[in-house]
Protein backbone atom coordinates (compact mmCIF):
# COMPACT_ATOMS: atom_id res chain seq x y z
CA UNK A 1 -1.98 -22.39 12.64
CA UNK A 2 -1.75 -25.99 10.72
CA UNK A 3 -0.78 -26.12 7.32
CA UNK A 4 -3.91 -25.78 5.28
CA UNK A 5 -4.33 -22.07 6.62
CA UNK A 6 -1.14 -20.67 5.18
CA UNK A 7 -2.79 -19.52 1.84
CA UNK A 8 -5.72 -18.17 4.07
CA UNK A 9 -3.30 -16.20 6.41
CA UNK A 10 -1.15 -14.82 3.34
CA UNK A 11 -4.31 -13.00 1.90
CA UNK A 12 -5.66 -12.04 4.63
CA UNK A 13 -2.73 -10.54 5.57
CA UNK A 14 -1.91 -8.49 2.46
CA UNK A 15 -5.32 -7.20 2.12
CA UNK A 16 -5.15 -6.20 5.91
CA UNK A 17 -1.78 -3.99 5.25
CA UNK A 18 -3.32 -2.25 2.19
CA UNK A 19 -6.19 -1.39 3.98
CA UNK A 20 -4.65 0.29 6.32
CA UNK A 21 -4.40 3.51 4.85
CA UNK A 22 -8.13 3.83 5.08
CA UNK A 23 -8.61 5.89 8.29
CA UNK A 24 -5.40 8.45 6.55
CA UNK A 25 -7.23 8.29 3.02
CA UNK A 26 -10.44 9.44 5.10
CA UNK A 27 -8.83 12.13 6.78
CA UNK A 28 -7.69 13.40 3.78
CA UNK A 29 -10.37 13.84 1.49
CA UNK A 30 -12.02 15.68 4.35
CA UNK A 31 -9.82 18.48 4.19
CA UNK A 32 -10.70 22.09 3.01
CA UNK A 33 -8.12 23.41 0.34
CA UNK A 34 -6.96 27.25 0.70
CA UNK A 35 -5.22 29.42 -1.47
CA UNK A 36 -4.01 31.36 1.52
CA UNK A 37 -3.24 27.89 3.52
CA UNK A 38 -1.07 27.15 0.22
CA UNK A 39 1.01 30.49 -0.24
CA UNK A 40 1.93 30.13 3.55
CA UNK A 41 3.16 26.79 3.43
CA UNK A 42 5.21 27.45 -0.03
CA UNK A 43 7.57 30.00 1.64
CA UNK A 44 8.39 27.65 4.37
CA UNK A 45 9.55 24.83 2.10
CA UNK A 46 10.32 26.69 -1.60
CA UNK A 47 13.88 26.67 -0.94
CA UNK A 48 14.41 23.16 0.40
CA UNK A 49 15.96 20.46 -1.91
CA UNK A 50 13.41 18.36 -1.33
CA UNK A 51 10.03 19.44 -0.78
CA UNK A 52 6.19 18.29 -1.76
CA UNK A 53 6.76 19.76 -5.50
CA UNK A 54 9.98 17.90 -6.14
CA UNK A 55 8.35 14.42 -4.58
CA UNK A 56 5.41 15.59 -7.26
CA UNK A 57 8.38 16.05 -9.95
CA UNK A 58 10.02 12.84 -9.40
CA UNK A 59 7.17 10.34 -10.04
CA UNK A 60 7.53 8.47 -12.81
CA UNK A 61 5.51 8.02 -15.72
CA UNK A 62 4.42 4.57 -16.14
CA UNK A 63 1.79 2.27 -17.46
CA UNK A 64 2.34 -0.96 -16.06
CA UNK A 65 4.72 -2.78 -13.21
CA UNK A 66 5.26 -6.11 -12.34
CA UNK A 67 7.82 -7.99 -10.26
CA UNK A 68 8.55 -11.35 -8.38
CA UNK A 69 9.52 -11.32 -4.36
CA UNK A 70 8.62 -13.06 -1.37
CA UNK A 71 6.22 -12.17 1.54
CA UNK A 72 6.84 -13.28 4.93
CA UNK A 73 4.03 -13.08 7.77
CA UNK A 74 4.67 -13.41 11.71
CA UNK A 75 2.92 -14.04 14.50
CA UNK A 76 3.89 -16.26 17.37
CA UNK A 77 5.58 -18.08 14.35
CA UNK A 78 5.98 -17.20 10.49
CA UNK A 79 4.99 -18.18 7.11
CA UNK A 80 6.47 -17.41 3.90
CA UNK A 81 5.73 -17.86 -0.04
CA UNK A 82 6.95 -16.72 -3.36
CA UNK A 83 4.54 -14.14 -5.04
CA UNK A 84 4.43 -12.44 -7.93
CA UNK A 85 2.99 -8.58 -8.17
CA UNK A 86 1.42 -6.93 -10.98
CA UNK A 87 -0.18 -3.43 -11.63
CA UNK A 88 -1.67 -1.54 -14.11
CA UNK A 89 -1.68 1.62 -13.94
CA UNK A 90 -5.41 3.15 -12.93
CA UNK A 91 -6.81 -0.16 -13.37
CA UNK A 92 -5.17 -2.94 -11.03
CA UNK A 93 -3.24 -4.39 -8.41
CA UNK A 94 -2.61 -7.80 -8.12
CA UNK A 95 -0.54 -10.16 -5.72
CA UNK A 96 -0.24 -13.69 -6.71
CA UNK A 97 0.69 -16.13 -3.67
CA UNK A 98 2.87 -19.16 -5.08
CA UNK A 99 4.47 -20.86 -2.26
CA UNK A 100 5.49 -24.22 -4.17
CA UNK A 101 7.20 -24.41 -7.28
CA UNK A 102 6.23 -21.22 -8.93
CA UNK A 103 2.00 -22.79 -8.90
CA UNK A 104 -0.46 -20.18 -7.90
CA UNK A 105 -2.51 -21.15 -5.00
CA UNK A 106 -4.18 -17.69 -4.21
CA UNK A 107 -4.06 -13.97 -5.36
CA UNK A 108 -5.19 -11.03 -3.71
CA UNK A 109 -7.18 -8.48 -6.69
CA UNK A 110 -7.72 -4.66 -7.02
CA UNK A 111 -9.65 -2.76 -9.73
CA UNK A 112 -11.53 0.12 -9.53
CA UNK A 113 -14.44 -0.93 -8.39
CA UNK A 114 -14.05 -4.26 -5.63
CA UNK A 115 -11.60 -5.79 -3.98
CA UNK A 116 -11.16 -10.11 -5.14
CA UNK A 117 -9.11 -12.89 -3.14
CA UNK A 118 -8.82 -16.19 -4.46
CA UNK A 119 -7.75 -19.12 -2.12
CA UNK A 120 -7.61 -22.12 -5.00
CA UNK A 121 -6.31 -24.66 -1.69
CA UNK A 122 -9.72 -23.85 0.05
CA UNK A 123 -11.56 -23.35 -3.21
CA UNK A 124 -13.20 -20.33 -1.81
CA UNK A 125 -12.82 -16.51 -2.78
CA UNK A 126 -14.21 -13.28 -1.37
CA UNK A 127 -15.23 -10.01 -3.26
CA UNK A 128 -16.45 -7.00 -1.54
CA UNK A 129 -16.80 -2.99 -3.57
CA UNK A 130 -13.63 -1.11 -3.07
CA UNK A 131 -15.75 1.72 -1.06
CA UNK A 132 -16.47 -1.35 1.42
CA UNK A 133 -13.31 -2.78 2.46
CA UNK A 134 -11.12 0.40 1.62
CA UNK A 135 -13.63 2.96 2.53
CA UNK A 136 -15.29 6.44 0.59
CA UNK A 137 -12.34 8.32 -0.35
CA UNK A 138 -9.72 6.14 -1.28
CA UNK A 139 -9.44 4.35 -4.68
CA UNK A 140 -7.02 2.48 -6.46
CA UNK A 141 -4.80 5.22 -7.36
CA UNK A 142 -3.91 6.18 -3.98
CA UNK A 143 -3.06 2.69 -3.25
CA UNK A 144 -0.93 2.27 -6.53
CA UNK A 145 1.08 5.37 -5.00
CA UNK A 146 1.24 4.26 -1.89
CA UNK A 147 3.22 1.15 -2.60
CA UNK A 148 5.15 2.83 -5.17
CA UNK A 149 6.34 4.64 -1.85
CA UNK A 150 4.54 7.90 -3.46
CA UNK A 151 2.22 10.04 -1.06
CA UNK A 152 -1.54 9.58 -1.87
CA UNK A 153 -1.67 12.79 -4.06
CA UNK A 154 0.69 15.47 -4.99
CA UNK A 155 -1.45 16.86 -7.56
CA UNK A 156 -2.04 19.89 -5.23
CA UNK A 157 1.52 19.80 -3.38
CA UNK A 158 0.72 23.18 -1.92
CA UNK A 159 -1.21 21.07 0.46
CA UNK A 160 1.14 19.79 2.40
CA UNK A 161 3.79 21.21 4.72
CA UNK A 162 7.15 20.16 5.35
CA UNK A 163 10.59 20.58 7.14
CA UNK A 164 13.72 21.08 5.83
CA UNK A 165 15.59 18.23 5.20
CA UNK A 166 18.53 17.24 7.26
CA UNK A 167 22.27 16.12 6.58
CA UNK A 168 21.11 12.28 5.76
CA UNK A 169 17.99 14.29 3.17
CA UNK A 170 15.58 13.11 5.61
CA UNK A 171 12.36 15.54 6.08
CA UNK A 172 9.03 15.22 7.04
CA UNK A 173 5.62 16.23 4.66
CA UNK A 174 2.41 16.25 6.30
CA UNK A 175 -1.39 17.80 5.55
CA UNK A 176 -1.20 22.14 5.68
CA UNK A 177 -4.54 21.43 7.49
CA UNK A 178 -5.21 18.99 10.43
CA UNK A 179 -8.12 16.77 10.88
CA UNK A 180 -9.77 16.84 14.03
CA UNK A 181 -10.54 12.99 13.59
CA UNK A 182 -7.69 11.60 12.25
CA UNK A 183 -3.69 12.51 11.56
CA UNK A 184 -1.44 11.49 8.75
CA UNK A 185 1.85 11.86 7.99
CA UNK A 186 4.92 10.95 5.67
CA UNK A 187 8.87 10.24 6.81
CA UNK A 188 10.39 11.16 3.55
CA UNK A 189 14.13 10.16 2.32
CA UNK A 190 14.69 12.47 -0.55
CA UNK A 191 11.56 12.05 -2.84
CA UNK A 192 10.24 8.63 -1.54
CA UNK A 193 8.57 7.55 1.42
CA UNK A 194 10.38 5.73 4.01
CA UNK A 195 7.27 5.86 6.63
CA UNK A 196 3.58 5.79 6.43
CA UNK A 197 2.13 6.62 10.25
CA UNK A 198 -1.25 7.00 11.36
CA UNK A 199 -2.64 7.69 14.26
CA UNK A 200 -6.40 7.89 15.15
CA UNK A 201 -7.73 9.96 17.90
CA UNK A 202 -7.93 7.32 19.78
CA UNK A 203 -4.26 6.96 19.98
CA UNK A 204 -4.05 4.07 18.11
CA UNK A 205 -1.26 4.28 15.59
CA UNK A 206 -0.30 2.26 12.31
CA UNK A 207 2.53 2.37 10.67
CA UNK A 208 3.88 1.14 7.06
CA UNK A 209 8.32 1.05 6.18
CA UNK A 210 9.47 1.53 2.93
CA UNK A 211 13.41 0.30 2.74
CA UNK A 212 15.84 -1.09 0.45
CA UNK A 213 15.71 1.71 -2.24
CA UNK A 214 16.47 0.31 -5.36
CA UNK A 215 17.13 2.46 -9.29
CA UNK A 216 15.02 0.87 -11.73
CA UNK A 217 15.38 1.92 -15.35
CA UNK A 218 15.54 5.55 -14.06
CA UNK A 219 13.24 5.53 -10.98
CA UNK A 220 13.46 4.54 -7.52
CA UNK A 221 11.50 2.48 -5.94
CA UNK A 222 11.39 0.52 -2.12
CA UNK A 223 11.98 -3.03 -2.50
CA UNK A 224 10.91 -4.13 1.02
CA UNK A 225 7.73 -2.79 2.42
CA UNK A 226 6.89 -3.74 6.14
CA UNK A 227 4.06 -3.67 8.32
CA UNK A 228 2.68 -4.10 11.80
CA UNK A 229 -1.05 -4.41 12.48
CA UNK A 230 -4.00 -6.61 13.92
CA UNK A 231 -5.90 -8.76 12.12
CA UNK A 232 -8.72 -10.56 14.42
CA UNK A 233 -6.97 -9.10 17.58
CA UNK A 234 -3.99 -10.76 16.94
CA UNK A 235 -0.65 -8.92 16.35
CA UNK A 236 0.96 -9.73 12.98
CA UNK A 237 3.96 -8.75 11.07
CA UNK A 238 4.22 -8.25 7.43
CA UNK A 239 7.18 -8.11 5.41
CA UNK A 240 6.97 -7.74 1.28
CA UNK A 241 10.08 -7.94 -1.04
CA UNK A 242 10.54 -7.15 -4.35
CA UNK A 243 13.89 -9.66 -5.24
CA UNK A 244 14.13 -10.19 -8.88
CA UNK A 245 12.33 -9.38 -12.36
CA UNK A 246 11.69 -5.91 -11.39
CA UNK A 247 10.02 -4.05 -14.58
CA UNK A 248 7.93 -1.13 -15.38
CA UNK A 249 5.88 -0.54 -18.99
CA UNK A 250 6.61 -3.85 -20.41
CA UNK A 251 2.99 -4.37 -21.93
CA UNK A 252 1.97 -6.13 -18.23
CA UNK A 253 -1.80 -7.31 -18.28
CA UNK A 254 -4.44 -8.77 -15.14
CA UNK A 255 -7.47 -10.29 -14.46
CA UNK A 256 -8.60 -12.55 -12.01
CA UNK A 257 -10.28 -15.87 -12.43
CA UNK A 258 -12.65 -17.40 -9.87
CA UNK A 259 -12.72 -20.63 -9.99
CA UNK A 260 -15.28 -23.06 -11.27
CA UNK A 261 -17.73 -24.21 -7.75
CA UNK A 262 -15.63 -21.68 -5.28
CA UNK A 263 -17.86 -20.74 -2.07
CA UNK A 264 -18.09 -17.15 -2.00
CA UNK A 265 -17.27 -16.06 1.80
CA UNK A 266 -17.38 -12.81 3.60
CA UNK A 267 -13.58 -11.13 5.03
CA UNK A 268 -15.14 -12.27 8.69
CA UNK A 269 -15.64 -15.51 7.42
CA UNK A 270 -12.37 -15.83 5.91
CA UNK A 271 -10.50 -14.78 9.45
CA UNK A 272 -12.77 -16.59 11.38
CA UNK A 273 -11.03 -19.57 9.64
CA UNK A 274 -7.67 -19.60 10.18
C-alpha cells in the first residue's frame, strides 16, 4: 500500500468497523416482543448486581462528546494517524483523520439520514443513505450506543436475558428471543460492554473489544475499541483510542464540508483504490 492510500485505507476502515453491527442490528429489529417472554427472563436475572435494567440505569445523560486519540490499522503492515471524534447526540458522528500536524486530511460523517467520507489528499468523497451502507433497522442511535460501549437498546431491558455475573462482575446479556438468521450477543463487565460478537448462520463471526475503561466526569466509558474484519477480502485490524481531551456536554457542534471540485465515488470505488 504506497503512501498516497493511507487516508483512503483509514476511512475505509472506520466505516467498515461501524458497519459491522448491521447483520446484529437486523436481527434485532426482527424480533417479536412478549410480555410472557419478559416476566420469564426478569426472575432469572432480578436479583443479579448487574443485569439489563442496571446497564439501562447507568447510561448517562448527555448531549454532546468529543475527544482526540489515535487509530491504528493492520494488515500485512500498519498505518496510524491522529483523529479527532465528535458526536452529537441523535444527530452525528464524526471521525476526523489528521495524521500530520493536527491538519485534517479526511473525516468519516454520520447523521441521520447518509453516511459522508471526505478524502481532501484524493479530493474525492463518498455519500451513500444510512439505510444503504448500514442497512433497515439500524440508525444513528444504535451506533452512538454502540461505541459508547452501550447495547443497541435498553429501552425494553426485559428483552434480553442474562447470567449472573461472576467473581471478576463479568456476565453475559443476550436477545430473550433468537433469530433464526442471525445471533447477537454482549460480554458485559459490570454495566459496559467489553465484547460485541456476531455470528451469521453461516458461521461467520465478527467481533468488536471494548477495553481500557476509563471515569469521565461521572461515567465510564472504553477508551480503546478494537476490531477484526475484511474489507475487499483482505483481513484487517482496527484499533481506536481515545488518549486525551476526553469531554461530554461541552456545547460540541458538526458538519461536514465537501470540498469545492471533489469526484463523488461509490464505497466499491473507493476500495477498489487502495
Amino acid at each position: 500500500m504506497n503512501k498516497s492510500s493511507i487516508i483512503i485505507a483509514l476511512l475505509a476502515a472506520i466505516l467498515a468497523m461501524s458497519t459491522s453491527c448491521r447483520s446484529a442490528q437486523k436481527a434485532m429489529v426482527s424480533e417479536t416482543r412478549s410480555g410472557e417472554i419478559a416476566e420469564s427472563v426478569e426472575a432469572d436475572w432480578s436479583n443479579s448486581a448487574f443485569n439489563p435494567l442496571t446497564v439501562a440505569a447507568a447510561a448517562p445523560e448527555w448531549t454532546d462528546f468529543s475527544a482526540s486519540g489515535n487509530i491504528t490499522v493492520s494488515t500485512t503492515g500498519s498505518l496510524s494517524s491522529a483523529i479527532q471524534i465528535k458526536r452529537v447526540r441523535g444527530r452525528s458522528i464524526s471521525i476526523s483523520i489528521r495524521p500530520l500536524l493536527g491538519i485534517e486530511m479526511g473525516k468519516l460523517f454520520v447523521d441521520k439520514d447518509s453516511v459522508t467520507l471526505v478524502d481532501k489528499y484524493h479530493n474525492i468523497y463518498v455519500r451513500e443513505s444510512v439505510s444503504q451502507l448500514l442497512g433497515n433497522g439500524i440508525g444513528l442511535y444504535a451506533l452512538q450506543n454502540l461505541l459508547l460501549s452501550r447495547p443497541f437498546d435498553l429501552t425494553d431491558a426485559y428483552h434480553f436475558s442474562a447470567t449472573a455475573p461472576d467473581n471478576e462482575r463479568r456476565w453475559q446479556m443476550r436477545p430473550a428471543k433468537a433469530n433464526q438468521l442471525f445471533g447477537y450477543f454482549f460480554d458485559m463487565i459490570e454495566n459496559n460492554v467489553s465484547r460485541f460478537n456476531v455470528t451469521l448462520n453461516n458461521g461467520q463471526q465478527y467481533a468488536m473489544d471494548f477495553s481500557a475503561f476509563k471515569p469521565v466526569d461521572g461515567k465510564v466509558i472504553a477508551t480503546s475499541i478494537s476490531a477484526h474484519i475484511e474489507i475487499g477480502g483482505t483481513k484487517v485490524g482496527i484499533d481506536l483510542k481515545y488518549t486525551k481531551s476526553i469531554r461530554w456536554n461541552s456545547g460540541v457542534t458538526d458538519y461536514i464540508r465537501i470540498p469545492d471540485g471533489a469526484r463523488r465515488y461509490s464505497l466499491a470505488q473507493l476500495l477498489k483504490s487502495l
